[in-house]
PDB file of N, CA and C in Angstrom:
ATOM      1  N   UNK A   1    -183.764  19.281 -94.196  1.00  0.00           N
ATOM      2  CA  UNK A   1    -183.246  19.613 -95.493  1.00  0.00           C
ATOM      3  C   UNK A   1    -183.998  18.801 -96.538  1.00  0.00           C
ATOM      4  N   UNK A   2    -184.462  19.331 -98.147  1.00  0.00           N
ATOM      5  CA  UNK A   2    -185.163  18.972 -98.884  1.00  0.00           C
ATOM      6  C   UNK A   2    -184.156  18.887-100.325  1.00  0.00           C
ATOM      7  N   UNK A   3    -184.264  17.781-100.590  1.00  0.00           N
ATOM      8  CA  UNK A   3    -183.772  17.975-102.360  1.00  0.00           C
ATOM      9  C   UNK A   3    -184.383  18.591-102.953  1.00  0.00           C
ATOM     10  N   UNK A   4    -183.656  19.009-103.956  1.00  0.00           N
ATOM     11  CA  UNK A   4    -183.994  19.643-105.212  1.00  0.00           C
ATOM     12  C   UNK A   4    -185.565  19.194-105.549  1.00  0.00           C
ATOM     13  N   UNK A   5    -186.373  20.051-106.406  1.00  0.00           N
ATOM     14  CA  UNK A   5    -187.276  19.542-107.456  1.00  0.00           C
ATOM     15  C   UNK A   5    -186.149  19.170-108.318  1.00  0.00           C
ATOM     16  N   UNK A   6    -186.611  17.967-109.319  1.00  0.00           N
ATOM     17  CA  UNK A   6    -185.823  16.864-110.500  1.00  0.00           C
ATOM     18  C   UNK A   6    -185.734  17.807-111.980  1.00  0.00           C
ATOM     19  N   UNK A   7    -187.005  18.634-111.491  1.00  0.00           N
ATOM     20  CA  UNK A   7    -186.984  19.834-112.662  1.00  0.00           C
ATOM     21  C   UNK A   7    -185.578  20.897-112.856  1.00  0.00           C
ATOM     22  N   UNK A   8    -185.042  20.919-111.581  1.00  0.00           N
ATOM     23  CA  UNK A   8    -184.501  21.891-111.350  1.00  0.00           C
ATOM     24  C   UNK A   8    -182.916  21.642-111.968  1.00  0.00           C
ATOM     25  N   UNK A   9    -182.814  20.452-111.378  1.00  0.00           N
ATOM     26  CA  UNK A   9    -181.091  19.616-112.348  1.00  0.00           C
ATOM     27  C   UNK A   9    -179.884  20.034-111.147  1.00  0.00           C
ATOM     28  N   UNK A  10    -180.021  21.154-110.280  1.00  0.00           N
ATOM     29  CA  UNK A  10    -179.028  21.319-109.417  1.00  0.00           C
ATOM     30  C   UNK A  10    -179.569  21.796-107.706  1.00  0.00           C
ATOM     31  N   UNK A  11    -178.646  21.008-107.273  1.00  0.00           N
ATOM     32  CA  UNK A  11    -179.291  21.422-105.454  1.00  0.00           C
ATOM     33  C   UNK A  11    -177.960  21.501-105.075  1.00  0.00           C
ATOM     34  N   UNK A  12    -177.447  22.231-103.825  1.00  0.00           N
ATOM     35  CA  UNK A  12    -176.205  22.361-103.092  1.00  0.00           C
ATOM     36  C   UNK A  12    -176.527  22.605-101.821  1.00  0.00           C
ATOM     37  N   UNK A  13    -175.653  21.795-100.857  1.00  0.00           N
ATOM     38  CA  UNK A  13    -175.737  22.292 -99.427  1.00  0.00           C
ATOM     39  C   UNK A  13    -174.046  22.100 -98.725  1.00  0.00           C
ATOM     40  N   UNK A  14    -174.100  22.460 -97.324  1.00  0.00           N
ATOM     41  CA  UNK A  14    -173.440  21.765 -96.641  1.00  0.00           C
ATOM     42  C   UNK A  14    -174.294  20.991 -95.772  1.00  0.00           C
ATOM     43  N   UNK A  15    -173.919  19.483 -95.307  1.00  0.00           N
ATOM     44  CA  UNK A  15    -173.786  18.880 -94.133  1.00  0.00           C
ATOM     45  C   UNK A  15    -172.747  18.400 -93.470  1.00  0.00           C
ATOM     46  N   UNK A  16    -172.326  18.358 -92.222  1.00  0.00           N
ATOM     47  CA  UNK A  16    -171.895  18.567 -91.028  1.00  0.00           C
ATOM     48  C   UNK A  16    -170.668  18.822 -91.369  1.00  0.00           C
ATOM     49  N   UNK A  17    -170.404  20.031 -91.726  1.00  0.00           N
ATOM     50  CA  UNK A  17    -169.119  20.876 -92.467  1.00  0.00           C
ATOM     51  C   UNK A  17    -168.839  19.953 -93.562  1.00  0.00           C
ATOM     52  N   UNK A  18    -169.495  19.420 -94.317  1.00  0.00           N
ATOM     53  CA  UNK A  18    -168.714  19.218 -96.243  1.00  0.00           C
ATOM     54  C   UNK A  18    -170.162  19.528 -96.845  1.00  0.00           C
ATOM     55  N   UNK A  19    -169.541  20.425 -98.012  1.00  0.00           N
ATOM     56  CA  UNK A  19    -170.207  20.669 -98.920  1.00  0.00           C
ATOM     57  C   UNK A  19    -171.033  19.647-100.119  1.00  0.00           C
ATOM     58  N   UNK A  20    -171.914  19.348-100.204  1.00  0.00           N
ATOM     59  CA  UNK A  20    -172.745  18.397-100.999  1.00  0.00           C
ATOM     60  C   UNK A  20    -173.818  18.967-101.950  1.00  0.00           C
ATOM     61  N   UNK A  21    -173.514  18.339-103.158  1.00  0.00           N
ATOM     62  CA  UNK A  21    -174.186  18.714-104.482  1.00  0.00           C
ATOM     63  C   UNK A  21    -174.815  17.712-104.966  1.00  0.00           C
ATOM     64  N   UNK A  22    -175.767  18.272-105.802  1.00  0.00           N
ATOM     65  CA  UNK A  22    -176.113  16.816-106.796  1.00  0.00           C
ATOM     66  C   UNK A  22    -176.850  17.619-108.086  1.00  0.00           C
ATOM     67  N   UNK A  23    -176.322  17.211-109.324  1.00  0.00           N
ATOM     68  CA  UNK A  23    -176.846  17.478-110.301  1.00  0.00           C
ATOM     69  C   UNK A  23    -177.207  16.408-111.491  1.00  0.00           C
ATOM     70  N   UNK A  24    -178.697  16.802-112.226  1.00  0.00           N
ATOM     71  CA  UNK A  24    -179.406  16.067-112.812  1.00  0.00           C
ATOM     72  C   UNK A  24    -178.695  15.679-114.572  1.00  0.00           C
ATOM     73  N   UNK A  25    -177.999  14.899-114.778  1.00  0.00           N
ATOM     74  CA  UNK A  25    -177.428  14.578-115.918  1.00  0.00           C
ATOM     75  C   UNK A  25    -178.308  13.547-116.983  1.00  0.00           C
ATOM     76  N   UNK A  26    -178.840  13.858-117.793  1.00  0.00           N
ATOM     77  CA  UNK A  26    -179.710  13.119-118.594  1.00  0.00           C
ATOM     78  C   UNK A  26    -180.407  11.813-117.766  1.00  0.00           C
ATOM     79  N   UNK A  27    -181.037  12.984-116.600  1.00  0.00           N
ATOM     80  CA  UNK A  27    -182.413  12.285-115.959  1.00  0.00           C
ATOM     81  C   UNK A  27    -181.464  10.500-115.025  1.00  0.00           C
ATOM     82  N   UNK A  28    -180.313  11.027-114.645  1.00  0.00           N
ATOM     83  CA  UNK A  28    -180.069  10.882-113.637  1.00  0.00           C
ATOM     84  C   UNK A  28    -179.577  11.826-112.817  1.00  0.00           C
ATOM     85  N   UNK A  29    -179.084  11.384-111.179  1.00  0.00           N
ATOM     86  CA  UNK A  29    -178.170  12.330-110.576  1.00  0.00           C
ATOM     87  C   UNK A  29    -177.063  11.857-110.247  1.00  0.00           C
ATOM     88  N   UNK A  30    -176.035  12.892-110.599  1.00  0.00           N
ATOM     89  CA  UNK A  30    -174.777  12.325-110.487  1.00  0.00           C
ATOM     90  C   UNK A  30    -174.638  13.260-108.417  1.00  0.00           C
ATOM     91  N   UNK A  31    -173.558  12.879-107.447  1.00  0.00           N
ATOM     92  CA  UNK A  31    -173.053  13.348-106.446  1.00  0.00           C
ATOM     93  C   UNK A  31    -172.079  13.709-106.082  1.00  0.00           C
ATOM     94  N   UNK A  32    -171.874  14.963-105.956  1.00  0.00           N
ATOM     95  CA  UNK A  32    -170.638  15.565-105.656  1.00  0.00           C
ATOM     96  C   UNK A  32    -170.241  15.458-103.914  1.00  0.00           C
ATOM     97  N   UNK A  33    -169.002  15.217-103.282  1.00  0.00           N
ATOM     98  CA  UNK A  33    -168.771  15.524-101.985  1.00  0.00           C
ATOM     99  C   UNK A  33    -167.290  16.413-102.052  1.00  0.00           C
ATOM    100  N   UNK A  34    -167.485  17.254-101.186  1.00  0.00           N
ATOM    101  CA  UNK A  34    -166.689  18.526-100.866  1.00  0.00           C
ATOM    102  C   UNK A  34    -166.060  18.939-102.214  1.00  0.00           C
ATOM    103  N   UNK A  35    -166.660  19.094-103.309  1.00  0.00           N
ATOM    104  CA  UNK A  35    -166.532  19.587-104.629  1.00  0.00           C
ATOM    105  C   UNK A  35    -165.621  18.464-105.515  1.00  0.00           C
ATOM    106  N   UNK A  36    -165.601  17.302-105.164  1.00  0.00           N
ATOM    107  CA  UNK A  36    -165.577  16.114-106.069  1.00  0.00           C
ATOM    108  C   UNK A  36    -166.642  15.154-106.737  1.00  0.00           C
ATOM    109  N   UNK A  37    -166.728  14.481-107.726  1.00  0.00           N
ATOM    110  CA  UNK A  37    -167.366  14.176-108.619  1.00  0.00           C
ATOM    111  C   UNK A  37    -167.528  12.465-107.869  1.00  0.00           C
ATOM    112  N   UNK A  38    -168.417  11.857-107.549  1.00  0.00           N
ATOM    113  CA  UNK A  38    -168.288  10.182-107.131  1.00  0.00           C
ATOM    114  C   UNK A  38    -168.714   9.631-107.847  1.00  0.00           C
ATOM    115  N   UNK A  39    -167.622   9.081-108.182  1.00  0.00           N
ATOM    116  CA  UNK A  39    -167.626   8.394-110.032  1.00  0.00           C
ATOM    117  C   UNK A  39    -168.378   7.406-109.364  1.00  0.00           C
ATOM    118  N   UNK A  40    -168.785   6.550-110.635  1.00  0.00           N
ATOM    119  CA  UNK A  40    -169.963   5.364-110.592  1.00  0.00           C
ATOM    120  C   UNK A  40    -171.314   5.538-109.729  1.00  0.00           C
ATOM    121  N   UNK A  41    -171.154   6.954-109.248  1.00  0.00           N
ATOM    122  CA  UNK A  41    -172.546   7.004-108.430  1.00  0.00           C
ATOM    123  C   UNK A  41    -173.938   8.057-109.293  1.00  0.00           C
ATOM    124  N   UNK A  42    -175.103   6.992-109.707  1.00  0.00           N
ATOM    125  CA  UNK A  42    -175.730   8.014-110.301  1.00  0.00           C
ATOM    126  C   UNK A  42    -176.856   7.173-109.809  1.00  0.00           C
ATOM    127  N   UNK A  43    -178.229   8.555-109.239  1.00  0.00           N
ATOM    128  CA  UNK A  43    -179.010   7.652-108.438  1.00  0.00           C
ATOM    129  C   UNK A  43    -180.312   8.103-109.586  1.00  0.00           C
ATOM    130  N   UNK A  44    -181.390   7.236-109.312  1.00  0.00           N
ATOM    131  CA  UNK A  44    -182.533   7.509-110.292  1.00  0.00           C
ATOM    132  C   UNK A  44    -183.604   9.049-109.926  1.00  0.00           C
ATOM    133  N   UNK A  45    -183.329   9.343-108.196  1.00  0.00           N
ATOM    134  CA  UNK A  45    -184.026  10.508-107.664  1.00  0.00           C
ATOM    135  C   UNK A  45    -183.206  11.312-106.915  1.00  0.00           C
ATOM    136  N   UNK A  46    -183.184  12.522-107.093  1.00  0.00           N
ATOM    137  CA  UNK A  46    -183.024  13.328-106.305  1.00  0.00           C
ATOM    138  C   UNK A  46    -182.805  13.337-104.786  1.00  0.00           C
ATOM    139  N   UNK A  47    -183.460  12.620-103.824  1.00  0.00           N
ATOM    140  CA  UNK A  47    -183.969  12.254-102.818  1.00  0.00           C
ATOM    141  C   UNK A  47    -182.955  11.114-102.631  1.00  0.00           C
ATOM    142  N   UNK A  48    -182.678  10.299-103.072  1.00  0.00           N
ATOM    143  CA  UNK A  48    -181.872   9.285-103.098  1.00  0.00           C
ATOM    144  C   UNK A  48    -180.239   9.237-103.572  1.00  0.00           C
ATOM    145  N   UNK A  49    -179.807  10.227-104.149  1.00  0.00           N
ATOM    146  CA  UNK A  49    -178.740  11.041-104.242  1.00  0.00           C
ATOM    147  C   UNK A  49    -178.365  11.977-102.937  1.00  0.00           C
ATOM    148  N   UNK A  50    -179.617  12.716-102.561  1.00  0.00           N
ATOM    149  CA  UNK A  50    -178.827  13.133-101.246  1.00  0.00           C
ATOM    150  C   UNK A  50    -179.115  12.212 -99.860  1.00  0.00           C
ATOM    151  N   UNK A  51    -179.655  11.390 -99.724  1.00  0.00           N
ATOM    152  CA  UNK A  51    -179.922  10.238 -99.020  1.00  0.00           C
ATOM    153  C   UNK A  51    -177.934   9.454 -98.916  1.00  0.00           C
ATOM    154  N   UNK A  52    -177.817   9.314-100.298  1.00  0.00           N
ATOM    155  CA  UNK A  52    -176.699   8.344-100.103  1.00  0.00           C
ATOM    156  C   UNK A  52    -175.317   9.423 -99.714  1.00  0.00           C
ATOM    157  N   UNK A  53    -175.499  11.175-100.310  1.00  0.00           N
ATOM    158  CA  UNK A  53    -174.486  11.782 -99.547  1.00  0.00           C
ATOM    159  C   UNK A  53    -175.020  11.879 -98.034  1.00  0.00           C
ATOM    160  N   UNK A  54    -175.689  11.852 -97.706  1.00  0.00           N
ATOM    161  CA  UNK A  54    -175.849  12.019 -95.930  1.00  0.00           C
ATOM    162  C   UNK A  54    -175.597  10.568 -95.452  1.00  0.00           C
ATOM    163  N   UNK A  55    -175.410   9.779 -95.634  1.00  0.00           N
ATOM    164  CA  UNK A  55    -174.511   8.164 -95.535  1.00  0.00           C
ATOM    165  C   UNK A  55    -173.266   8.290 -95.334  1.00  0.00           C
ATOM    166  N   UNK A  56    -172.923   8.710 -96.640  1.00  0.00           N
ATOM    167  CA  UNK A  56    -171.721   8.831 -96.540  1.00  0.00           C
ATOM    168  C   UNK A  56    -170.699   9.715 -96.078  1.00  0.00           C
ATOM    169  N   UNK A  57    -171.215  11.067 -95.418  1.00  0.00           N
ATOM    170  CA  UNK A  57    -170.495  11.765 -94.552  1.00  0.00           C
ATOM    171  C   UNK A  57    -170.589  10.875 -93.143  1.00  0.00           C
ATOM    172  N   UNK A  58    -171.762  10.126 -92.803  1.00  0.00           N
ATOM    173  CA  UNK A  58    -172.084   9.823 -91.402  1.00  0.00           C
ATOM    174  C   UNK A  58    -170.940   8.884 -91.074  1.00  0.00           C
ATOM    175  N   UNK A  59    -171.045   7.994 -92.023  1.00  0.00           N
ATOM    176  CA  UNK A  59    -169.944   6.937 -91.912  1.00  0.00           C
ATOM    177  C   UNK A  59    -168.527   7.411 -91.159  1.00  0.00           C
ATOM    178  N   UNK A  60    -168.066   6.519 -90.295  1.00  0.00           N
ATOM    179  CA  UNK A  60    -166.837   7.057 -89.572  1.00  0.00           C
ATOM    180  C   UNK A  60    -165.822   7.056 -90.477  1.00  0.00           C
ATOM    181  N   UNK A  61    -165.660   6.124 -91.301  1.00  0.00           N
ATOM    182  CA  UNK A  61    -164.224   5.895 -92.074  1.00  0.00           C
ATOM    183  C   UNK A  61    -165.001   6.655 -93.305  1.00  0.00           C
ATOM    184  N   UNK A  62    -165.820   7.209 -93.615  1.00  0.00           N
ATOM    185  CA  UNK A  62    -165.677   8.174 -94.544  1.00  0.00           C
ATOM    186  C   UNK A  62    -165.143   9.405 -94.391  1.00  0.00           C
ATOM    187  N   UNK A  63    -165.733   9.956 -93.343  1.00  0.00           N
ATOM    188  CA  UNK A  63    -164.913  11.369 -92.364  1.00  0.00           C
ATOM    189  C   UNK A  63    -163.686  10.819 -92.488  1.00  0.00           C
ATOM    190  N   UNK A  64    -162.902  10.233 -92.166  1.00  0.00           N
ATOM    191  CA  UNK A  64    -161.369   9.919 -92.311  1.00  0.00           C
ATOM    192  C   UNK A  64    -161.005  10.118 -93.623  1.00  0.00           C
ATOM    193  N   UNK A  65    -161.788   9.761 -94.748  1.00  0.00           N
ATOM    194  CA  UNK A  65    -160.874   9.391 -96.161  1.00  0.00           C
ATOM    195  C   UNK A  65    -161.238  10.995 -96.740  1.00  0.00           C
ATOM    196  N   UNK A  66    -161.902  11.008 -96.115  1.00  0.00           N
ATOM    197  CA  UNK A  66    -162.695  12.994 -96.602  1.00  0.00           C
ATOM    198  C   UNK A  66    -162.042  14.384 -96.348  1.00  0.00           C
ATOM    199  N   UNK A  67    -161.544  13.987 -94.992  1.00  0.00           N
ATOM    200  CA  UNK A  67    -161.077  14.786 -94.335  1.00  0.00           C
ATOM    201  C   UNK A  67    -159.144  15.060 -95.256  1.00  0.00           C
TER     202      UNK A  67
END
């Protein structure tokens, strides 16, 4: 799986059943998980926005608080 081009401002997928977004807000990215907003999280790339959602589904006690 590939992020977005930075040009583009929006990418969407699922991984391992939750839905994950990330959109480009005045040249940052903000991250969505299973159609929520993760406040305080805004990464400088694309790549690194969905980097930190594929973390954070992997995590065991995230699947718990997600679910």
């Amino acid at each position: 799986m590939q992020a977005t081009n930075q040009t583009e401002g929006f990418w969407s997928d699922t991984y391992r059943g939750h839905s994950i977004a990330i959109l480009n807000h005045g040249g940052r990215w903000l991250v969505y998980l299973d159609h929520v907003l993760q406040h305080r999280m805004l990464f400088d790339t694309a790549e690194a926005a969905v980097s930190w959602l594929h973390r954070k589904v992997d995590r065991p006690q995230a699947r718990a608080l997600v679910h």
